[in-house]
Protein backbone atom coordinates (compact mmCIF):
# COMPACT_ATOMS: atom_id res chain seq x y z
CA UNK A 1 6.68 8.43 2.08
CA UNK A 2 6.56 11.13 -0.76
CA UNK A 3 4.02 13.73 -0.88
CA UNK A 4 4.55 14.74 -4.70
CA UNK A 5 2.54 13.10 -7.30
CA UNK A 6 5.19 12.45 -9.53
CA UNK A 7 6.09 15.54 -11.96
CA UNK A 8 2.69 17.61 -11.24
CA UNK A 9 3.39 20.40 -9.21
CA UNK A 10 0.47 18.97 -6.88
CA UNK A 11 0.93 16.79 -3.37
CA UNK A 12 -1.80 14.55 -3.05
CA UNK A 13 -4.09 16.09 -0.69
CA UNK A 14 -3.50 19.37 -3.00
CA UNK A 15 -4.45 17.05 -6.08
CA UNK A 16 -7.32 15.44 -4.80
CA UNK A 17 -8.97 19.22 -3.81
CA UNK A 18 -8.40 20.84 -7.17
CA UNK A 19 -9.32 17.82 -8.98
CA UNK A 20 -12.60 17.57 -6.67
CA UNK A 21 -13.51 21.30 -7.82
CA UNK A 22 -12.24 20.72 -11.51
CA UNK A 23 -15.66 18.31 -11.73
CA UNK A 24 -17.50 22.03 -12.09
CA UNK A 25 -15.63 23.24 -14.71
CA UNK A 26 -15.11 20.39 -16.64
CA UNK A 27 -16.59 19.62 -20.01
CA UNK A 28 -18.47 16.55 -20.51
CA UNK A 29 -15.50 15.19 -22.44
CA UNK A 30 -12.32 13.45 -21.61
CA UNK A 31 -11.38 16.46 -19.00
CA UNK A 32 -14.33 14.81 -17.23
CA UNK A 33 -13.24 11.97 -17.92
CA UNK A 34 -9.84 11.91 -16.77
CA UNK A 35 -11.63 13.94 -13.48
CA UNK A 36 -13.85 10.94 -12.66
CA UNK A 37 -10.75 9.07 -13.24
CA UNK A 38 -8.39 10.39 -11.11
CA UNK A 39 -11.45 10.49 -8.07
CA UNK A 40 -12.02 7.07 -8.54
CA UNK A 41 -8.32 6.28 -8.56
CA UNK A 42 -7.89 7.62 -5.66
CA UNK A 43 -10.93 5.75 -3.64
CA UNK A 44 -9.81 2.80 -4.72
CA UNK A 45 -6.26 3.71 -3.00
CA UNK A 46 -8.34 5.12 -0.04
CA UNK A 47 -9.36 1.79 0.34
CA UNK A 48 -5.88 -0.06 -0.31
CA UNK A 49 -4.33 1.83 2.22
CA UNK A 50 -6.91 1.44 4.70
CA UNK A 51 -7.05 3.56 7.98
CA UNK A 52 -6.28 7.03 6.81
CA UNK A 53 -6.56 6.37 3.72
CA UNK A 54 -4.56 7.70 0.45
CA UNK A 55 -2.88 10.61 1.40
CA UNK A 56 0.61 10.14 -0.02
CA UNK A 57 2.48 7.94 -1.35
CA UNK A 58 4.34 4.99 0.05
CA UNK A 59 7.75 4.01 -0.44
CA UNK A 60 10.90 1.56 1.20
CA UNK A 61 8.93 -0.76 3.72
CA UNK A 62 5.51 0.68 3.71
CA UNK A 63 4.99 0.20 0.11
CA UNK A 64 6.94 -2.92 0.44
CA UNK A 65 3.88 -4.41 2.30
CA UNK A 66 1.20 -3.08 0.74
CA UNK A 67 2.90 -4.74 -2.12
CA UNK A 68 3.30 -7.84 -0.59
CA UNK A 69 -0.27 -7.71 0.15
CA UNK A 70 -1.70 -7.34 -3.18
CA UNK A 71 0.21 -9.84 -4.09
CA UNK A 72 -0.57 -12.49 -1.40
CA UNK A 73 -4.66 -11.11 -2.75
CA UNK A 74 -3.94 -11.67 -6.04
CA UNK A 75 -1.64 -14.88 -6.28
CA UNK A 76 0.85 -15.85 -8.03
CA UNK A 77 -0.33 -15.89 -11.52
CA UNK A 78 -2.98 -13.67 -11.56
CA UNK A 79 -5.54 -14.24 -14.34
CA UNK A 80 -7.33 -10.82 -15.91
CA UNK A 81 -11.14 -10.88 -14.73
CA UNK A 82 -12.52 -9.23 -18.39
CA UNK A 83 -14.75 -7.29 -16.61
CA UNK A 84 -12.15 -6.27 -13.94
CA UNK A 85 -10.83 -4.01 -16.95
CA UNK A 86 -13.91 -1.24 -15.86
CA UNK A 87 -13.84 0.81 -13.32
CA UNK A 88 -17.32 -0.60 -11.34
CA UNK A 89 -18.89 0.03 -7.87
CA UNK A 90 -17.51 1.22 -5.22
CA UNK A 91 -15.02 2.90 -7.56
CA UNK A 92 -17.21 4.23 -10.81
CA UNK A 93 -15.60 6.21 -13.98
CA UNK A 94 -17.09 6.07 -17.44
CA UNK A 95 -13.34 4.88 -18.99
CA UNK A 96 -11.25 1.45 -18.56
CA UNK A 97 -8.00 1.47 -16.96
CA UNK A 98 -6.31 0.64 -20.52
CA UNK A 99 -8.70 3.82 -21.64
CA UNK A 100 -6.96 6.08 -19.09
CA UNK A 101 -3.91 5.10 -19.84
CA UNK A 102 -4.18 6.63 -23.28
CA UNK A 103 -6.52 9.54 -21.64
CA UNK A 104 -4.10 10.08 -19.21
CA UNK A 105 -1.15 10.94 -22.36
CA UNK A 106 -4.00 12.80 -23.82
CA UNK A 107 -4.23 14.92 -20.98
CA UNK A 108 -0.39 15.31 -20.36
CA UNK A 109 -0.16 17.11 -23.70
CA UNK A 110 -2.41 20.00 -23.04
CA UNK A 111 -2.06 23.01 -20.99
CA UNK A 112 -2.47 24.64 -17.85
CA UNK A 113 -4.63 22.04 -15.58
CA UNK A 114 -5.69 19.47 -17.95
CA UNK A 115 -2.09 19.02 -18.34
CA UNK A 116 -1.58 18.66 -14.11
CA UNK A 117 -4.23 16.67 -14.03
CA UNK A 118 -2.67 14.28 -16.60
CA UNK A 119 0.38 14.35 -14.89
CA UNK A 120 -1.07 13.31 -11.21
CA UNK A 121 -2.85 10.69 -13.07
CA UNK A 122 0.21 9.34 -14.53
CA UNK A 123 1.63 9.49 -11.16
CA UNK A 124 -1.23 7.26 -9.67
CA UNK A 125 -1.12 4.39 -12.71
CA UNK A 126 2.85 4.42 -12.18
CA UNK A 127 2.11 4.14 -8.18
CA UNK A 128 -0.63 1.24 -8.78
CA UNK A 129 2.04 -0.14 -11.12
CA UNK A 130 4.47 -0.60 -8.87
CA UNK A 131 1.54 -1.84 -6.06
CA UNK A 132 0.50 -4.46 -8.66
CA UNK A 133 4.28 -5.79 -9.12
CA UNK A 134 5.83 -3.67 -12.56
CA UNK A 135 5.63 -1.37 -15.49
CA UNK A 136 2.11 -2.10 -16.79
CA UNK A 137 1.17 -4.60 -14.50
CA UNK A 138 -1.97 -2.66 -12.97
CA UNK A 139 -4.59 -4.04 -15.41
CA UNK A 140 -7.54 -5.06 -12.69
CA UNK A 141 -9.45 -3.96 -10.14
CA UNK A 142 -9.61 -5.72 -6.78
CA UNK A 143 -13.20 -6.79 -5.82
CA UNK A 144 -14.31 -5.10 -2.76
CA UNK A 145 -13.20 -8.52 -0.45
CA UNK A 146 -9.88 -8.43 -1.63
CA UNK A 147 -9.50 -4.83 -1.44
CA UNK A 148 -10.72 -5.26 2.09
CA UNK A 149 -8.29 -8.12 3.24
CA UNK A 150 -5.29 -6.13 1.52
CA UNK A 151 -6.29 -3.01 4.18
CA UNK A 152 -6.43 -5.64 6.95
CA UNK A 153 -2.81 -6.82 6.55
């Protein structure tokens, strides 16, 4: 289990607090976006992990199952749902996940918390990544069933 969220300077429970208070200060522009973004990210994990919910990150067996699990959800092949690309209820942003990709690399090259925020997002694509099966490979949203049978396992 790791605590960081990859090169930000934030844990996760410290990332999901400032991010939470950032929604004040925000403009109504891609900060916001990435914001709503990163929340919604980390619902949908909340919801993955089941029980406590997201509150680090998992690694060696524990991720190996969740893994496993998304997997055995998804199939073998899985085939990209187009709408699947949006963010949508329970988990609501106003970007794609191929939009904050690019927001999230938009975000990395500013300063001061923009830029933290940018990297804890990049942390959570590259953890959903590796959930998902690779570099990249995070390109869909589970519906609310599957996310719910993946939290059973």
């Amino acid at each position: 289990m790791v605590d960081q969220l990859g090169t930000s300077k934030w844990s996760v429970s410290e990332a999901r607090g400032w991010v939470a208070r950032f929604r004040h200060v925000a403009d109504d522009g891609p900060e916001y976006d990435g914001v709503e973004l990163f929340l919604a990210l980390c619902d949908y994990l909340d919801e993955l992990h089941g029980g406590a919910g997201f509150d680090y990150v998992r690694t060696g067996p524990e991720q190996q199952a969740l893994t496993a699990a998304i997997r055995a959800v998804r199939g073998p092949n899985p085939v990209p749902d187009p709408l699947g690309e949006r963010l949508v209820q329970p988990v609501n942003a106003a970007v794609t996940l191929a939009d904050g990709r690019a927001l999230t690399t938009w975000l990395e090259e500013r300063d001061g918390w923009q830029q933290e925020l940018g990297k804890a997002l990049h942390a959570l694509y590259s953890y959903l990544d590796q959930l998902y099966g690779g570099p990249g490979a995070f390109d869909e949203l589970l519906t609310t069933t599957e996310r719910s049978r993946v939290a059973a396992r």
